[in-house]
Structure formats: structure tokens, C-alpha cells
Protein backbone atom coordinates (compact mmCIF):
# COMPACT_ATOMS: atom_id res chain seq x y z
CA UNK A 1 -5.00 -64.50 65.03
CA UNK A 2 -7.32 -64.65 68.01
CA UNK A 3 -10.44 -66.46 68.02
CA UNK A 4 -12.74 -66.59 70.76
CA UNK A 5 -12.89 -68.85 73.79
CA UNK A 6 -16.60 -69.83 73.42
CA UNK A 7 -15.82 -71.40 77.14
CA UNK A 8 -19.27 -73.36 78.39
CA UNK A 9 -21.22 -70.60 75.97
CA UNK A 10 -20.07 -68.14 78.22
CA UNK A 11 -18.84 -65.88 75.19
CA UNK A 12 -21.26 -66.76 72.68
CA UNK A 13 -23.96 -65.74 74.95
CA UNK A 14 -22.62 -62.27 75.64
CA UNK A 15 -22.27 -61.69 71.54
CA UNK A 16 -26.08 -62.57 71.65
CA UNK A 17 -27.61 -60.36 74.58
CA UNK A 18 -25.35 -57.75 73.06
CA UNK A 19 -26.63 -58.07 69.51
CA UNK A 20 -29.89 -58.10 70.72
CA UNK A 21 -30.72 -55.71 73.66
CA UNK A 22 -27.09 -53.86 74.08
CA UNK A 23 -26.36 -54.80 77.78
CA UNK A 24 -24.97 -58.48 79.20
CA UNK A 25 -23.52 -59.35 82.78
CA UNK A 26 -21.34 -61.90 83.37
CA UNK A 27 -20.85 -63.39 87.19
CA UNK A 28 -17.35 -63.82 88.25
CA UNK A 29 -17.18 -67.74 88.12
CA UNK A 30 -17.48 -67.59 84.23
CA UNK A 31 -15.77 -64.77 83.50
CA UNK A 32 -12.92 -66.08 85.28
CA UNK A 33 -13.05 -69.33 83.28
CA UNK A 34 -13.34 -67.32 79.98
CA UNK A 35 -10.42 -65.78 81.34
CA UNK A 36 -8.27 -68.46 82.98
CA UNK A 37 -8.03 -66.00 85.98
CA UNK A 38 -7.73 -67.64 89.27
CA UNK A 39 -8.95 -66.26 92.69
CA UNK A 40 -4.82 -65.85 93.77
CA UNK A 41 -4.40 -63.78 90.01
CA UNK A 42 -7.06 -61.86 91.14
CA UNK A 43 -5.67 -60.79 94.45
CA UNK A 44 -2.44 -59.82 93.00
CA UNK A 45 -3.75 -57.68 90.34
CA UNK A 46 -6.00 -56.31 92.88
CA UNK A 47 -3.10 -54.70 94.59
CA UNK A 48 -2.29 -51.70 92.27
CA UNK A 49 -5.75 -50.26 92.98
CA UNK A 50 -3.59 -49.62 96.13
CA UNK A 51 -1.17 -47.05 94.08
CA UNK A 52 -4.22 -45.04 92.38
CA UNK A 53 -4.34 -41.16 92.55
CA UNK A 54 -6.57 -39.01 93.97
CA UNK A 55 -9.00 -37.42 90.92
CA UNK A 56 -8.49 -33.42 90.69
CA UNK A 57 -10.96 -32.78 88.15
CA UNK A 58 -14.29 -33.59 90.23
CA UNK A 59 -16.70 -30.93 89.46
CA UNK A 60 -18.55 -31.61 92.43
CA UNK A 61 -15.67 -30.93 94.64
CA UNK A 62 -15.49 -34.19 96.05
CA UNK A 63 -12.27 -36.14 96.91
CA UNK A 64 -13.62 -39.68 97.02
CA UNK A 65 -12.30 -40.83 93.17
CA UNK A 66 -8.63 -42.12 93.15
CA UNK A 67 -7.19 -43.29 89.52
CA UNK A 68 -5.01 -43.97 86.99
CA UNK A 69 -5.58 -43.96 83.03
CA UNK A 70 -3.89 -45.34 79.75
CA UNK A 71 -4.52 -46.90 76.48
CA UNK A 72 -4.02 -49.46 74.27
CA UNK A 73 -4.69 -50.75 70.58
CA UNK A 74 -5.84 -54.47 70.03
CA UNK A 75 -5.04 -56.36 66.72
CA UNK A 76 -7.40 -58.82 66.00
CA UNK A 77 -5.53 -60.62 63.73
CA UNK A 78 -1.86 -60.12 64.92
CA UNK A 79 -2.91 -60.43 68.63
CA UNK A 80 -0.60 -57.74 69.31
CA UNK A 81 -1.39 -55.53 72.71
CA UNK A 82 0.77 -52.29 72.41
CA UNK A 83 0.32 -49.77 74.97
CA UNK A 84 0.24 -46.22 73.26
CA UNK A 85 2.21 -43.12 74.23
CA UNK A 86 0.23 -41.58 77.28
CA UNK A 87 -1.71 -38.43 77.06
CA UNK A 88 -5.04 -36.72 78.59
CA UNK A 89 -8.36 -38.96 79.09
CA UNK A 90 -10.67 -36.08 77.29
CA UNK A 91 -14.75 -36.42 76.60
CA UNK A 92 -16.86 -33.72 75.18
CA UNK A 93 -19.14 -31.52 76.83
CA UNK A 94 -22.14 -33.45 75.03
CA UNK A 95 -21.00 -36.82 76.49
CA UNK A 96 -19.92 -35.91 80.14
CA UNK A 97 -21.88 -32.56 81.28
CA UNK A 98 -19.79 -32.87 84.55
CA UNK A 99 -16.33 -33.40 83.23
CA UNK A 100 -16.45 -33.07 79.68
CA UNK A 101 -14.45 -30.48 77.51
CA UNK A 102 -11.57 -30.88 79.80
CA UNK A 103 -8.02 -32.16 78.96
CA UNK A 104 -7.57 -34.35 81.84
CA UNK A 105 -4.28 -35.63 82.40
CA UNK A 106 -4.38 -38.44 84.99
CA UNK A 107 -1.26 -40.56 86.42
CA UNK A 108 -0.13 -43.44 83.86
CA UNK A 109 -0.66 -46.82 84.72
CA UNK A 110 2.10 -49.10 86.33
CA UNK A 111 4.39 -51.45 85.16
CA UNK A 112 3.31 -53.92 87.20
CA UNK A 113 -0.30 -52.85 86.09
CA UNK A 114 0.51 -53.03 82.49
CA UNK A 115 2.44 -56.21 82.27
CA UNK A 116 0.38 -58.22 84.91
CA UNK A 117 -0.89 -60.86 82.97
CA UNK A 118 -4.16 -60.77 84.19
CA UNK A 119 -4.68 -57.06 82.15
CA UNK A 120 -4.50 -59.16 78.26
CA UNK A 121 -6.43 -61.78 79.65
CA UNK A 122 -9.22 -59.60 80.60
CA UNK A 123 -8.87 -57.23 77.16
CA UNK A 124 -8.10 -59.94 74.93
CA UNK A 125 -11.48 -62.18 76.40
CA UNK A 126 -13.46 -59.02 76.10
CA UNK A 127 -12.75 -57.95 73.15
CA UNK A 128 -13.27 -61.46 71.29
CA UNK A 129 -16.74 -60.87 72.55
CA UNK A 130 -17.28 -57.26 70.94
CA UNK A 131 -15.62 -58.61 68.03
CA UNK A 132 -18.03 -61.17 67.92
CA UNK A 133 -20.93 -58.55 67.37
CA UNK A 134 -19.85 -56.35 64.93
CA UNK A 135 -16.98 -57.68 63.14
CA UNK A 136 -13.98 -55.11 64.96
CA UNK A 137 -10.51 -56.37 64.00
CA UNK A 138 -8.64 -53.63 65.79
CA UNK A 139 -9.55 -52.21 68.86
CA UNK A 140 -8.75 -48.64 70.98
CA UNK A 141 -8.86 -49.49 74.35
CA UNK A 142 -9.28 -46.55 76.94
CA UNK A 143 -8.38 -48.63 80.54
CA UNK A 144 -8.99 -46.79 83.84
CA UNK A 145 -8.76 -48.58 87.08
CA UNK A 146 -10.76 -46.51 89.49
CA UNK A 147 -11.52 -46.60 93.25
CA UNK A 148 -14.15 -44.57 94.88
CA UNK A 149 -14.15 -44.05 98.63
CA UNK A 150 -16.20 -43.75 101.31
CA UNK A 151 -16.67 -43.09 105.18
CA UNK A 152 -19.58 -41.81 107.56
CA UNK A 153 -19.32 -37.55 106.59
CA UNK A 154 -18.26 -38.13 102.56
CA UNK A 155 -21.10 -40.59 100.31
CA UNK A 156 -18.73 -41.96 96.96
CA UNK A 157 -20.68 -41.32 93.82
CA UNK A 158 -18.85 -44.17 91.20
CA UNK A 159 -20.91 -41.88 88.15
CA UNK A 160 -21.04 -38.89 89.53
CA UNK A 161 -22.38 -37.24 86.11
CA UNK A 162 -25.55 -39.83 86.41
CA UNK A 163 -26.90 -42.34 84.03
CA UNK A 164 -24.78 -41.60 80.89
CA UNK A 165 -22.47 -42.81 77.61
CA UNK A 166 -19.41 -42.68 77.13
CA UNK A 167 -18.77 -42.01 73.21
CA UNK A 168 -17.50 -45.18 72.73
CA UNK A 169 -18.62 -48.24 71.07
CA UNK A 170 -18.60 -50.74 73.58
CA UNK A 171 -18.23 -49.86 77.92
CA UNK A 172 -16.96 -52.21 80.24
CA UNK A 173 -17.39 -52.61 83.98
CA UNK A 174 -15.23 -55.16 86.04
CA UNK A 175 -15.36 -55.14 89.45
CA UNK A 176 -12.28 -55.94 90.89
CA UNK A 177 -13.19 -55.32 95.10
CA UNK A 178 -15.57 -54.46 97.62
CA UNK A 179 -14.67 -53.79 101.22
CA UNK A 180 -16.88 -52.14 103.82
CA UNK A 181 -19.49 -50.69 101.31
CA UNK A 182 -22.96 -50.60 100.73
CA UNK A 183 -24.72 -49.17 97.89
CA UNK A 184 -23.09 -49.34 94.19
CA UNK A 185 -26.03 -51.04 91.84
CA UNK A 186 -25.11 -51.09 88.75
CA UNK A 187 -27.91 -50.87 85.69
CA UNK A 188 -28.05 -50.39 82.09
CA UNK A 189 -31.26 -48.82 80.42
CA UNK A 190 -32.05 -48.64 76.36
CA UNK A 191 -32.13 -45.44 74.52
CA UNK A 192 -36.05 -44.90 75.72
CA UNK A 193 -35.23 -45.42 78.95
CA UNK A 194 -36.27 -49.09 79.57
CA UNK A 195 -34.07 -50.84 82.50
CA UNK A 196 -32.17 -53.79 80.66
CA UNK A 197 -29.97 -55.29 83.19
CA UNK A 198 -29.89 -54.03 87.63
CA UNK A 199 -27.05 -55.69 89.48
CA UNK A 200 -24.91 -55.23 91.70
CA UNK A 201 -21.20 -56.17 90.97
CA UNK A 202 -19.66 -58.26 94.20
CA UNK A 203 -17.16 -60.33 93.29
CA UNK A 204 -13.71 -60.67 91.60
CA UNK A 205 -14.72 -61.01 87.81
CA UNK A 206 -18.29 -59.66 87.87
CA UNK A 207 -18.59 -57.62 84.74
CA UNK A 208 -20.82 -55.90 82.87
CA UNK A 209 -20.73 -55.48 79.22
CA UNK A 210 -22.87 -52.81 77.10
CA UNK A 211 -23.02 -51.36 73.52
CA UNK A 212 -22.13 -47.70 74.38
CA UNK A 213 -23.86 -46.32 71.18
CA UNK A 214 -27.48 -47.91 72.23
CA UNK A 215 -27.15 -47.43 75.85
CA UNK A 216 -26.80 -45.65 78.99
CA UNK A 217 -25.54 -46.80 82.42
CA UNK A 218 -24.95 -45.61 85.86
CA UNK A 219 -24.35 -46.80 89.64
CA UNK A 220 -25.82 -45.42 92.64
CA UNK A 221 -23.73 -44.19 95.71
CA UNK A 222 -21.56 -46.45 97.69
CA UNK A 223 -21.82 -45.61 102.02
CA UNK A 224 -20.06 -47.49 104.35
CA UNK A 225 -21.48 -50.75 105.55
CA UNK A 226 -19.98 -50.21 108.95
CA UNK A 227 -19.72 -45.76 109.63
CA UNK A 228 -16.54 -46.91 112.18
CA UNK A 229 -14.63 -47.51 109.13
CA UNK A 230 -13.64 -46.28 105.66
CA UNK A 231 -14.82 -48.14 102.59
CA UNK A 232 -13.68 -48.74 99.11
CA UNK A 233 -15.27 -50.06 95.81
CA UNK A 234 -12.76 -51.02 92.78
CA UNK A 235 -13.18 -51.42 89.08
CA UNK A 236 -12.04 -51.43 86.15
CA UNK A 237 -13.37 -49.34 83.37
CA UNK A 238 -12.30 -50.73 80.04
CA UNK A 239 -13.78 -48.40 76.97
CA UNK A 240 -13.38 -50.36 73.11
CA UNK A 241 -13.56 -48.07 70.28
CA UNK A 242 -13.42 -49.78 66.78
CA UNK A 243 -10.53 -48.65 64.35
């Protein structure tokens, strides 16, 4: 069985904010604690946002989204991880008015993606958390690692569709890198609009947590920091659905 890692209140304080307002960040120093992920594991893992594809389904024509997509279902009790048989990443119209009602079959992940041991550390951590809330013993896990691009004549919008849900139960944002970008603040905002959390996601293990079915999130536009250069932001998207 897997019980939570209540690592210097790190976790237990996450179940809280989430129980309470629907949104919770968590910086990179104790995220990577909760995980037991070390600068070096971050690096490595870091790496197969290097062997993302380019995104053909961007309604707004734009060619700044590279990705891959796959999922997973979480056993709270067993602890067992199994990666499911891969198929299209689909939302409906009503969730995504950009993309939605669209079979969209992206690249699978790697093997070195999937068995990179960094990937159940960060799902496992995470969803002890969500578990923590609302009671979930099994978990469908929707994992996209995403890069969005920039230079000097093409802006990279990470939510192109705007502040939105997802039509899940709990949304994840990890940052994984930043290099040569300005821009990308992230922010989560209640049901009647009210801002509950404005960050911006920097380092390695930054993450932000929210309760899909309260909530709505977005991130504004990433430009490069220096116009001489391209620039790139990573993350991973990690979306828990309860079973």
C-alpha cells in the first residue's frame, strides 16, 4: 500500500490548501524532497523533452507546441503503475473550445521516459496528495510532457485556449525547464473568478497543484528573453481522474 510522505508538512499542507481553496504551489526545493529527486535526476529526465513532437492539431495555426502523450492507472493500495495501451488524448468541445471534439493522436512516450525513475516518483508523490483530499484509491493518469517555443517573429502561447479546465479531477503543472524565456505566469482563479494562486514556475520541481472540478487555470505567453536566440519552456502536465 502507499501512504504518504508527509516530508517537513510538505504533503499535508498541499491536502489542506486543496481541501480548502482548490489551488496549492509547491517550490522546487520541497517538492524535490517529497520526491527524493535530486538536481542530477532532474537533468536526466529533462532530456526527453529533447525527443518531443511538433503539435499538428493547433487551431491557431501555430507551430510553437512540441509533445508527446500517454497514460497510466495508479493503485493505491497495490502501488502498481501500469502504463495503458496508447490511444488519442481527446476533450470535448465544452472543455477545450480550441481543440476539443478532436481525436488527437499524439506520439507515445519513450522508454526511457516511461521507465525513468523520476516519472513514479513524481505520480506516486502527487497522487498521495490528491488521495489525501478525497479518499481516491485508484487513479487515471493522463501524462503529457510539453514544450512550447519561442523566438523574435513567433510568441509561444503554453494555453493557447485561455484560462480553462480540463475535465478532470485534479491538474498538475511541473515545470521541468526554462531557457531564454520571458513571460509564462502561471495562475489559478475559483469558479467566480477570484485569483487564488499567480506564480511563475522557474525551477526544476516547481509545481502547481489544483482541483480541476472547482477551478480554472492558465499561463500567459512566453517571448524570448534575448530576440538573438530561440527559447523554450518545459512541463509536465499530469491530469488524475478518480476510478
Amino acid at each position: 500500500m502507499i501512504t504518504a510522505e508527509l516530508t517537513g508538512g510538505v504533503a499535508l499542507a498541499a491536502i489542506k490548501d486543496l481541501s480548502e481553496s482548490g489551488a496549492h504551489l509547491v517550490r522546487h526545493d520541497d517538492f524535490s524532497a517529497l520526491t527524493g529527486v535530486r538536481p542530477a535526476d532532474w537533468a536526466r529526465f529533462a532530456e526527453n523533452w529533447e525527443v518531443l513532437q511538433r503539435d499538428p492539431y493547433m487551431a491557431d495555426g501555430g507551430t510553437y507546441r512540441y509533445r508527446r502523450y500517454g497514460q497510466f492507472e495508479l493503485d493505491m493500495e497495490t502501488g502498481d503503475l501500469t502504463q495503458l495501451p496508447h490511444g488519442p488524448y481527446r476533450q470535448e468541445a465544452d472543455v477545450n473550445k480550441l481543440h476539443g471534439g478532436v481525436d488527437r493522436v499524439y506520439e507515445p512516450l519513450t522508454e526511457a521516459f516511461v521507465t525513468d525513475p523520476v516519472l513514479r516518483n513524481v505520480l506516486v508523490r502527487s497522487a498521495e496528495i490528491f488521495t489525501g483530499v478525497d479518499g481516491t484509491k485508484k487513479w487515471n493518469i493522463k501524462v503529457t510532457p510539453v514544450r512550447t517555443t519561442t523566438t523574435k517573429d513567433q510568441v509561444g502561447e503554453p494555453t493557447p485556449e485561455g484560462r480553462h479546465r480540463d475535465g478532470v479531477t485534479f491538474i498538475t503543472s511541473l515545470m521541468i525547464d526554462r531557457n531564454n524565456v520571458t513571460g509564462g505566469e502561471s495562475s489559478v482563479h475559483a469558479e467566480d473568478g477570484e485569483l487564488l494562486v499567480t506564480t511563475t514556475l522557474r525551477e526544476p520541481g516547481d509545481i502547481l497543484l489544483g482541483d480541476d472540478r472547482r477551478t480554472f487555470h492558465g499561463v500567459t505567453a512566453v517571448r524570448p528573453k534575448d530576440d538573438g536566440k530561440p527559447g523554450h519552456r518545459d512541463v509536465l502536465i499530469m491530469a488524475f481522474t478518480w476510478l
